[in-house]
Protein backbone atom coordinates (compact mmCIF):
# COMPACT_ATOMS: atom_id res chain seq x y z
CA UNK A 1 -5.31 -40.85 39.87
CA UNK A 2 -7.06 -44.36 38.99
CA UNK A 3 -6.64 -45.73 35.28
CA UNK A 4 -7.70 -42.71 33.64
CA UNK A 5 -4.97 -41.33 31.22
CA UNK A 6 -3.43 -37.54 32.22
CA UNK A 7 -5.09 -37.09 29.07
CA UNK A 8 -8.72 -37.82 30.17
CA UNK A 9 -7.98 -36.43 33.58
CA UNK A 10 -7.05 -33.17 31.65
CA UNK A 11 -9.91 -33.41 29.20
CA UNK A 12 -12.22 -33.94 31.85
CA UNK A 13 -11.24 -30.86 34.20
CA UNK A 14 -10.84 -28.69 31.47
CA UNK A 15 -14.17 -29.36 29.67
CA UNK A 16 -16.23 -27.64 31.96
CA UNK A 17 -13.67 -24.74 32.17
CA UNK A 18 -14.05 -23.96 28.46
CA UNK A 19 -17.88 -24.39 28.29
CA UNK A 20 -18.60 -22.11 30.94
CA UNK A 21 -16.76 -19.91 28.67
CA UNK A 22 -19.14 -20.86 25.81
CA UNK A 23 -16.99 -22.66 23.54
CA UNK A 24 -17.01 -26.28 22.75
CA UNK A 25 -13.03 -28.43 24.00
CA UNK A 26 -12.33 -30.09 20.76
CA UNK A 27 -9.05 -31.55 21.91
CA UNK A 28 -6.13 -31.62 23.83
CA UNK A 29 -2.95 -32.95 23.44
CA UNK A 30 0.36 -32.48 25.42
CA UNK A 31 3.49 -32.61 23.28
CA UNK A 32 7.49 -32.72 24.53
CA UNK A 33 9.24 -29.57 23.51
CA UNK A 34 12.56 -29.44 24.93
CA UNK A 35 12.59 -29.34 28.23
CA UNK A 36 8.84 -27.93 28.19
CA UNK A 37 5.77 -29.35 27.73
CA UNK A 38 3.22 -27.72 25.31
CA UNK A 39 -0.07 -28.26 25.86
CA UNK A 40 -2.08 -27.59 23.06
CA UNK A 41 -5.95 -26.94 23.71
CA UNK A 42 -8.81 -26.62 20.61
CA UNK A 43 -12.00 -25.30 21.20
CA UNK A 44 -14.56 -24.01 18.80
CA UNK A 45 -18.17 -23.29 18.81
CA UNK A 46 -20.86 -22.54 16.09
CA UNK A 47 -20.08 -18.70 14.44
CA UNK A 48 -16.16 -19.09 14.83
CA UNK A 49 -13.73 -18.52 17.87
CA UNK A 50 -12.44 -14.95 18.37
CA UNK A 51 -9.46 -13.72 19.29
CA UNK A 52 -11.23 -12.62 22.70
CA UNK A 53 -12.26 -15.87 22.86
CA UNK A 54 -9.14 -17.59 22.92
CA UNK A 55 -7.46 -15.14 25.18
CA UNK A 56 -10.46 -15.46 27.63
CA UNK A 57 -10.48 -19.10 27.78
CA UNK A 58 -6.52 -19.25 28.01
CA UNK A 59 -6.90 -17.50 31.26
CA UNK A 60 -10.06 -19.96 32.60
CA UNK A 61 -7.61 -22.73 31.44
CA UNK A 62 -4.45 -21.75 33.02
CA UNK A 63 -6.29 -20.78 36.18
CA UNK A 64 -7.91 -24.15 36.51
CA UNK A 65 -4.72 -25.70 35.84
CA UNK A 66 -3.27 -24.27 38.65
CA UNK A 67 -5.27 -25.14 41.07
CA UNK A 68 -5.60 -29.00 40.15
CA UNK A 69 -1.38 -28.78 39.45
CA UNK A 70 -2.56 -31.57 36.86
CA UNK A 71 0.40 -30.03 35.03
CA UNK A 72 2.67 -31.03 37.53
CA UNK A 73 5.85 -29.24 38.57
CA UNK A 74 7.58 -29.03 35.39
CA UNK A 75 7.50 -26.23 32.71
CA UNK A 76 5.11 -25.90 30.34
CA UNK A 77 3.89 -23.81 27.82
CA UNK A 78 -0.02 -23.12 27.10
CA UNK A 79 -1.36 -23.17 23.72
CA UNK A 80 -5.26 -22.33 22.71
CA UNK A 81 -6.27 -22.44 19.43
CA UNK A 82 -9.74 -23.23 17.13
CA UNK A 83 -8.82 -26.31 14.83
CA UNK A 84 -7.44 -25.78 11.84
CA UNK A 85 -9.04 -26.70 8.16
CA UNK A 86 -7.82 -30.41 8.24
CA UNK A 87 -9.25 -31.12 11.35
CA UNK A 88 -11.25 -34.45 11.08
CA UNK A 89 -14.71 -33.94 10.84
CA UNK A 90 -16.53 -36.75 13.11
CA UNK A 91 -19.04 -35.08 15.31
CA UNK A 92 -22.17 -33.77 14.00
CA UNK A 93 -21.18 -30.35 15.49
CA UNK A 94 -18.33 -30.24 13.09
CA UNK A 95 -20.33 -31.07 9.92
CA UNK A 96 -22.92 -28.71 11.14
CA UNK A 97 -19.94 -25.91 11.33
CA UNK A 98 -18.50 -26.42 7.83
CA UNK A 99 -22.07 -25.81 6.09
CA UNK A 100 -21.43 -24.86 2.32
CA UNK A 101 -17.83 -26.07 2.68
CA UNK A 102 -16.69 -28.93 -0.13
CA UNK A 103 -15.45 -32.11 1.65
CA UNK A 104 -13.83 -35.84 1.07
CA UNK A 105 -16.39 -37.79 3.45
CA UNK A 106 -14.49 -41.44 4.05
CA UNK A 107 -17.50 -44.04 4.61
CA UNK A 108 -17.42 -47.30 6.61
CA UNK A 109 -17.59 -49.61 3.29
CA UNK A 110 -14.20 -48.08 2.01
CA UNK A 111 -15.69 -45.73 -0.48
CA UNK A 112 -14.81 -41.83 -0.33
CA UNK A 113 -17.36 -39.53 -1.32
CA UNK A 114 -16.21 -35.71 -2.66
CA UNK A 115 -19.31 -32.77 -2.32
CA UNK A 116 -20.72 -29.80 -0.86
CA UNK A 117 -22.43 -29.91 2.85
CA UNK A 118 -26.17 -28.71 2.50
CA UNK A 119 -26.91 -29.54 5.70
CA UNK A 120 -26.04 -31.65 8.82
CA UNK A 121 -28.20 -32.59 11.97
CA UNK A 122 -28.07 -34.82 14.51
CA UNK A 123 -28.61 -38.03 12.46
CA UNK A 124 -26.96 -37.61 9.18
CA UNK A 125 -25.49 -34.73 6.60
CA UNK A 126 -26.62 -33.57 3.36
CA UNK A 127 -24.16 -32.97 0.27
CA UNK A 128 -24.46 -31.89 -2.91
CA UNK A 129 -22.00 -35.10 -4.66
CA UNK A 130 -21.84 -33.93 -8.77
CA UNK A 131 -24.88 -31.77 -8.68
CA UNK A 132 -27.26 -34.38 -6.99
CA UNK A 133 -28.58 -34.14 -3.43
CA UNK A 134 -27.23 -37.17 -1.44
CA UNK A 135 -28.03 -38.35 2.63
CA UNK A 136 -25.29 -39.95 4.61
CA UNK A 137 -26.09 -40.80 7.97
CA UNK A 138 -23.60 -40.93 10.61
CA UNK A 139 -22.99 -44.83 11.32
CA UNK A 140 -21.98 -45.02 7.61
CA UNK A 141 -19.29 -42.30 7.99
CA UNK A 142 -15.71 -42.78 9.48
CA UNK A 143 -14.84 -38.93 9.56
CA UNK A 144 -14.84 -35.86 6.50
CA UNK A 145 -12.34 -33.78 5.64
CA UNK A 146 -12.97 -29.94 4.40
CA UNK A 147 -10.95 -29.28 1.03
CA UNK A 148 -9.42 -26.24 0.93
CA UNK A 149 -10.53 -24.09 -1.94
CA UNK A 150 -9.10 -21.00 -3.37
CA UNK A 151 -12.51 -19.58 -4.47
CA UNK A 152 -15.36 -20.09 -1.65
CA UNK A 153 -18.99 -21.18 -2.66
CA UNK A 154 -20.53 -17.81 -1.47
CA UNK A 155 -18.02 -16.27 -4.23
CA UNK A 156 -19.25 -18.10 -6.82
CA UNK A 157 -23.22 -16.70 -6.58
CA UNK A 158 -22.07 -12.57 -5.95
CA UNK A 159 -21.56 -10.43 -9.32
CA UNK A 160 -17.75 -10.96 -10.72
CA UNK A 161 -18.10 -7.56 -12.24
């Protein structure tokens, strides 16, 4: 298999696999569970990953796997999922998805930064830091963090009576 990891081999065959299915592969990571294996894949896209979704890119997955056997011969079990809220944000698609959601953004200088998302593009993302519009491009980011919050944004401008 060359120097590539079973990692990147993995990432690599399954990436096309779950795009075809429209969906983006987020991650993948294969964990020891007894004498198993899980192997944990994330995918997401932009408007949320359905239930559908997951069960129709399960079956592209295991499928592929199968016929590459770049499982191997032992036992394992296959887990798809969409990432969770403390997944790292550190690809524009992922600020782009959590639009209007408050986040800790860690910069490159040391410095965390606490605000709303406005907006994120291909360059940079927009938040809202104490009421004041600010621009952080990407190169002076390390990754964000969504904060979870018991009463969403969009609740806050609806009638509360």
């Amino acid at each position: 298999m060359g120097s590539a990891s079973p990692r990147d081999h993995l990432m690599k065959l399954l990436e096309p696999v779950v795009s075809a299915e429209g969906l983006d592969l987020e991650d993948i990571t294969v964990t020891q569970a007894g004498r198993r294996r899980l192997l944990r894949v994330i995918v997401d896209r932009d408007g949320g990953v359905s239930l559908d979704d997951v069960a129709d890119v399960s079956q592209a997955v295991s499928t592929a796997l199968d016929e590459d056997d770049a499982m191997g011969q032992t036992a394992y079990t296959l887990e798809v999922s969409s990432p969770g809220v403390d997944r790292p944000l550190t690809e524009p698609r992922h600020w782009r998805r959590a639009a209007k959601r408050l986040v800790k953004a860690e910069l490159t200088d040391g410095t965390v930064v606490e605000g709303r998302i406005l907006a994120a593009d291909e360059s940079g993302v927009d938040l809202d830091v104490a009421g004041t519009a600010r621009r952080l491009d990407y190169e002076s980011l390390t990754r964000g963090r969504v904060q979870v919050e018991f009463r969403r944004f969009d609740d806050v401008d609806g009638d509360e009576g």
